[in-house]
N, C-alpha and C. Protein backbone atom coordinates (compact mmCIF):
# COMPACT_ATOMS: atom_id res chain seq x y z
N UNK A 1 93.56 121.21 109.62
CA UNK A 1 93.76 121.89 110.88
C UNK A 1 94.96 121.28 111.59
N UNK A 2 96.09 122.00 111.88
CA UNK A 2 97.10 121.48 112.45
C UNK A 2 96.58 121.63 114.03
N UNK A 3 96.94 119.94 114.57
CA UNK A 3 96.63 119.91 116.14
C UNK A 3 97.41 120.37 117.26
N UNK A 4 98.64 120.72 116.42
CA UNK A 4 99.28 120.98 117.92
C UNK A 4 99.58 122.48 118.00
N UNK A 5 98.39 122.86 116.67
CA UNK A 5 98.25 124.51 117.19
C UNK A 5 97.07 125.18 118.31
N UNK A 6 96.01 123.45 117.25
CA UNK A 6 94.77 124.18 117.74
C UNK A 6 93.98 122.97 118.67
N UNK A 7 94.88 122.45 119.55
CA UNK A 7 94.19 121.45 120.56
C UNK A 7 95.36 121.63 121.97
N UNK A 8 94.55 121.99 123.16
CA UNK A 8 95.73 121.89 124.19
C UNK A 8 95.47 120.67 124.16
N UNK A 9 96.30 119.85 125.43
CA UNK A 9 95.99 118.32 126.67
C UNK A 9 96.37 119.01 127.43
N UNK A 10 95.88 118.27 128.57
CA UNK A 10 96.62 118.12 129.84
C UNK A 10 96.13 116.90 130.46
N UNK A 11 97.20 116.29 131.24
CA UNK A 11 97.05 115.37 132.02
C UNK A 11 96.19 115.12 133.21
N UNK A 12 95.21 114.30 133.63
CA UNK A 12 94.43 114.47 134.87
C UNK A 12 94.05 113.07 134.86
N UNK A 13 94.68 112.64 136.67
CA UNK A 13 94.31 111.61 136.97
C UNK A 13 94.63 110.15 135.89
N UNK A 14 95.76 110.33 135.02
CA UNK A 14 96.05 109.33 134.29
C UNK A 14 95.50 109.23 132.62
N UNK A 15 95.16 110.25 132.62
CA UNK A 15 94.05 110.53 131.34
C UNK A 15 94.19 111.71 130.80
N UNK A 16 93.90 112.00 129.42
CA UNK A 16 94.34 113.16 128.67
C UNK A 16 92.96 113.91 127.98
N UNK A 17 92.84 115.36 128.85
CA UNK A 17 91.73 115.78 128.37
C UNK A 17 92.61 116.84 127.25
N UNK A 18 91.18 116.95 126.42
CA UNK A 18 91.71 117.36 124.88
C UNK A 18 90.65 118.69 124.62
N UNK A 19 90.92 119.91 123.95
CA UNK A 19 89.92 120.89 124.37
C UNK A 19 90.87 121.66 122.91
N UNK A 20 90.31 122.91 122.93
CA UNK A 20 90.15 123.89 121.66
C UNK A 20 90.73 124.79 122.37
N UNK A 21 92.34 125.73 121.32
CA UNK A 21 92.69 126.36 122.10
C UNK A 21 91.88 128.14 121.04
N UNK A 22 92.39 128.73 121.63
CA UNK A 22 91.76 130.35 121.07
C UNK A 22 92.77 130.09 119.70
N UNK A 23 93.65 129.59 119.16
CA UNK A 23 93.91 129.88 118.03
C UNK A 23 92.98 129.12 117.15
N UNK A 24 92.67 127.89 117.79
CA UNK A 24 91.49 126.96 117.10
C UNK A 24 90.30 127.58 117.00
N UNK A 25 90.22 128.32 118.03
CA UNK A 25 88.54 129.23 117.72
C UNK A 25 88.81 129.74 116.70
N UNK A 26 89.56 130.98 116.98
CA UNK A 26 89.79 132.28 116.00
C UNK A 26 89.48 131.78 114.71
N UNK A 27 90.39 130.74 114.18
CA UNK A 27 90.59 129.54 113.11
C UNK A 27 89.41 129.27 112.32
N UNK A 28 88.07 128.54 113.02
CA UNK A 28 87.02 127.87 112.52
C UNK A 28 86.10 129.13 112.91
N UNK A 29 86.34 130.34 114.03
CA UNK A 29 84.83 131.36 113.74
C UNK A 29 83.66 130.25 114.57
N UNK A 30 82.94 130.76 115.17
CA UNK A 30 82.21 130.53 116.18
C UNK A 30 81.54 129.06 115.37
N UNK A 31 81.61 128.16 116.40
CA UNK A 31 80.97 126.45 116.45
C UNK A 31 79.37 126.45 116.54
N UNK A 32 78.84 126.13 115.07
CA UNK A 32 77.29 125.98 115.52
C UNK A 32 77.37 124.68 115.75
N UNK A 33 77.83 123.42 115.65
CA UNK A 33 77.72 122.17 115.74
C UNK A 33 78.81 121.60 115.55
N UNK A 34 78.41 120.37 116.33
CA UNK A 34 80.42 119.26 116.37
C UNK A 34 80.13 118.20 117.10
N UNK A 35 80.39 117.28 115.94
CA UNK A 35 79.60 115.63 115.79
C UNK A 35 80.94 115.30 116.59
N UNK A 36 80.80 114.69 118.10
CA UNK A 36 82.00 114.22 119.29
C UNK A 36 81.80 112.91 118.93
N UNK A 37 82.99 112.19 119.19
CA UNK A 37 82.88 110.75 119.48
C UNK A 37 81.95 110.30 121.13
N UNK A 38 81.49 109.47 121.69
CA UNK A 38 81.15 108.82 122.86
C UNK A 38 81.67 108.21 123.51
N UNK A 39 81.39 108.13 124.83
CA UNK A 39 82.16 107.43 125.74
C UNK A 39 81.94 105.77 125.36
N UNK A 40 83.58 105.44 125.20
CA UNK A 40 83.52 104.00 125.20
C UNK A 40 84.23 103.87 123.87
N UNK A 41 84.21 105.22 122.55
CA UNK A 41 84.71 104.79 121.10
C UNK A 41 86.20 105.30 121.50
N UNK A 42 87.11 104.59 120.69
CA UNK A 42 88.44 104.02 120.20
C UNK A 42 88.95 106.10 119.61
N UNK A 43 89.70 106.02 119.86
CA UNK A 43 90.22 107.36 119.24
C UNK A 43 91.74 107.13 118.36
N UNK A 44 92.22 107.18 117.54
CA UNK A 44 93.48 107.25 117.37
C UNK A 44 94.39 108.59 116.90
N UNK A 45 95.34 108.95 117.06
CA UNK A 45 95.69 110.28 116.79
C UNK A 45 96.03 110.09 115.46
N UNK A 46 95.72 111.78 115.03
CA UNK A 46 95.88 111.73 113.12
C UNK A 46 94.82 111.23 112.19
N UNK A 47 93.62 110.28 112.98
CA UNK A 47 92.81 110.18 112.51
C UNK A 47 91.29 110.90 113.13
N UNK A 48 90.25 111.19 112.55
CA UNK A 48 89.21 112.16 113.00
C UNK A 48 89.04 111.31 114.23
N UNK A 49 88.81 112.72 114.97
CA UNK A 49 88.27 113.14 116.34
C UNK A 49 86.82 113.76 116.55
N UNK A 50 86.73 114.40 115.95
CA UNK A 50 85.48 115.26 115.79
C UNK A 50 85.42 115.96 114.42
N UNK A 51 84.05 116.52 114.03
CA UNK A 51 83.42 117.57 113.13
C UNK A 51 82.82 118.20 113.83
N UNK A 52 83.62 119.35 112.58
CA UNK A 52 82.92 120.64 113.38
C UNK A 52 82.12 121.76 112.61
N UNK A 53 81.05 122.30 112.79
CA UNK A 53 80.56 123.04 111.64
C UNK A 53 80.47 124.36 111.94
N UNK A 54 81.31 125.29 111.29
CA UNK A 54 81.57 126.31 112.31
C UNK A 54 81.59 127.67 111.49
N UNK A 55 81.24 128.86 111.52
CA UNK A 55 81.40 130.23 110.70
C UNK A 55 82.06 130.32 109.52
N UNK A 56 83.47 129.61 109.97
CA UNK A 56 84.65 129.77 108.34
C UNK A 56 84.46 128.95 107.97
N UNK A 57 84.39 127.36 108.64
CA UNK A 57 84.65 126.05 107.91
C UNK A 57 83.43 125.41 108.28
N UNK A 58 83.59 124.08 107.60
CA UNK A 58 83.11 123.30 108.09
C UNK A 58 84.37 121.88 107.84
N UNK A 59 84.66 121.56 109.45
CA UNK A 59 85.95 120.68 108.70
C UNK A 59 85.88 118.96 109.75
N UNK A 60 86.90 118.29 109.61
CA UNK A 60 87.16 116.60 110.11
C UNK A 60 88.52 116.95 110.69
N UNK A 61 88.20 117.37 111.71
CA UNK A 61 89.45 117.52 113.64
C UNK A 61 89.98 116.03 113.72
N UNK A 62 91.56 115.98 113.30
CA UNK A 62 92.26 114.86 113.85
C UNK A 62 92.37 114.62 115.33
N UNK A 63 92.37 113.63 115.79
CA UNK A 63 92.84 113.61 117.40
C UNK A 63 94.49 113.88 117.19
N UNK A 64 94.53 114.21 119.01
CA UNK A 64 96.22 114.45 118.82
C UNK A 64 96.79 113.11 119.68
N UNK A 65 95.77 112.74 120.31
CA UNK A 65 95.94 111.43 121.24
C UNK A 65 95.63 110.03 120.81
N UNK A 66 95.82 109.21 120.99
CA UNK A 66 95.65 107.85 120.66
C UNK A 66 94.74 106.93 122.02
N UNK A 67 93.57 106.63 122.09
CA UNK A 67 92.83 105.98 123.44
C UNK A 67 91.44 105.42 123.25
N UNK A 68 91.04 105.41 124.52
CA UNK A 68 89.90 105.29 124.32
C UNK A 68 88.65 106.50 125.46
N UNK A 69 88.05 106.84 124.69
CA UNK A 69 87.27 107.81 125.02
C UNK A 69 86.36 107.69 126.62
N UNK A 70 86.66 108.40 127.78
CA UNK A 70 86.11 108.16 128.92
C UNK A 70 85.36 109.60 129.39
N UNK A 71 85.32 110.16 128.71
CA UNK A 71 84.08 111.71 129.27
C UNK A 71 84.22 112.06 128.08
N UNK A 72 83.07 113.22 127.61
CA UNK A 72 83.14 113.68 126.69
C UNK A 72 82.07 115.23 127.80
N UNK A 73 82.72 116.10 127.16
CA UNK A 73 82.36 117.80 127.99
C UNK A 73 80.80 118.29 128.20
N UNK A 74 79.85 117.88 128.89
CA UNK A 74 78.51 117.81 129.02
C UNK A 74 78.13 119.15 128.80
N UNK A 75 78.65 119.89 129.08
CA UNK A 75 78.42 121.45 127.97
C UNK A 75 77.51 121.25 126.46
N UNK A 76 78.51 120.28 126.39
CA UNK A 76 78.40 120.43 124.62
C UNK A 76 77.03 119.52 124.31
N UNK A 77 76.25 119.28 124.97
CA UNK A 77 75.46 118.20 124.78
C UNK A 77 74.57 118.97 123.87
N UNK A 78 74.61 120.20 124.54
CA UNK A 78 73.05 120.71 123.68
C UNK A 78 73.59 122.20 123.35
N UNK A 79 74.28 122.84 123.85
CA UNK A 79 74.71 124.37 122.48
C UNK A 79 76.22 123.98 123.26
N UNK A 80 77.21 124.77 122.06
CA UNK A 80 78.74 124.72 122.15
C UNK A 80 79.10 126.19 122.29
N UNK A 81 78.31 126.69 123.29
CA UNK A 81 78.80 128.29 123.41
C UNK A 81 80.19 128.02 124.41
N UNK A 82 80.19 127.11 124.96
CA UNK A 82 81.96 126.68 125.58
C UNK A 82 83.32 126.60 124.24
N UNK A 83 82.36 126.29 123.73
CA UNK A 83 83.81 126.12 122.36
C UNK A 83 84.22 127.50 121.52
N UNK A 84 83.36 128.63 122.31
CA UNK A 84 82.95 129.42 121.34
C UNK A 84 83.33 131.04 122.80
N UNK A 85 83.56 130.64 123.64
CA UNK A 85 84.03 131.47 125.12
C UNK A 85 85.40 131.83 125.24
N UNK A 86 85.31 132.63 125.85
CA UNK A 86 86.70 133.23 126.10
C UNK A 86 87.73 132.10 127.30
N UNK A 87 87.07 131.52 127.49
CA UNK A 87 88.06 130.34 128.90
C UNK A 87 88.53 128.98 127.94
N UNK A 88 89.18 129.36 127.77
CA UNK A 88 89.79 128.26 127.18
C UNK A 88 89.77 127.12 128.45
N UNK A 89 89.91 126.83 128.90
CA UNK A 89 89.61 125.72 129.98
C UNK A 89 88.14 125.06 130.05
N UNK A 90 87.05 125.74 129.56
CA UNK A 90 85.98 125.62 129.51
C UNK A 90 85.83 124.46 128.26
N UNK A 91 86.83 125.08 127.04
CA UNK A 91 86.68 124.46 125.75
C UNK A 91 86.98 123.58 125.31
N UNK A 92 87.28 122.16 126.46
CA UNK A 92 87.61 120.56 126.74
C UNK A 92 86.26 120.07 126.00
N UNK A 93 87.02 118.64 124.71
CA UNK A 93 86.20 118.01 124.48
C UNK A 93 85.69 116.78 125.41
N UNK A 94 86.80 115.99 125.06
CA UNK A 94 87.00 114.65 126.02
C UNK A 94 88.01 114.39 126.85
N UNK A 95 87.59 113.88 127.21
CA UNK A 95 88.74 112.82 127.83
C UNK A 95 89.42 111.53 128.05
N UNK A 96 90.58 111.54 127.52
CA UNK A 96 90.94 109.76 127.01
C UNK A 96 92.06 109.10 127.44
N UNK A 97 92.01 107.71 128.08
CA UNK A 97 92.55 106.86 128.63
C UNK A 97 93.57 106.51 127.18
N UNK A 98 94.84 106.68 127.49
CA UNK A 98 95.73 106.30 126.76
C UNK A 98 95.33 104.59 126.74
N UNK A 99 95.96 103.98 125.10
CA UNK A 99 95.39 102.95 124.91
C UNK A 99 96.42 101.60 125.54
């Protein structure tokens, strides 16, 4: 999965939230499940970020950022119908403190 098709950022408050853009949906077909890292684990970019198990695939999401993990999208705790919505703004995984 190339990330800098299918992951926005944006900057907030010093920190880089990381989310799924609609080409990333379209891509993987609706998200039944997606093993997130936790607040507090190490992220590095290029290496996995998340799994995701999803309609087309089931695949291992590089990060595009390099940090350490400080929110992760409380949506997702228990169904990922955010990853799976038309608002892309909605479809933020985490959020990470550059390292």
């Amino acid at each position: 999965m190339n990330e800098a098709t299918y992951f926005w950022t944006k900057e907030i408050d010093g920190k880089t939230r990381v989310g799924l853009t609609k080409a990333g949906q379209d891509e993987l077909g609706s998200i039944k499940f997606a093993n997130l890292p936790s607040v507090g684990d190490q992220v590095t970019a290029g290496k996995t970020l998340m799994s995701v198990e999803a309609e087309k695939a089931v695949s291992d999401i590089d990060s595009p950022v390099s940090g350490k993990i400080v929110a992760v999208n409380p949506q997702l705790d228990n169904d990922f119908d955010a990853l799976n919505g038309e608002a892309e703004a909605d479809a933020w995984l985490v959020d990470v403190q550059p390292a």
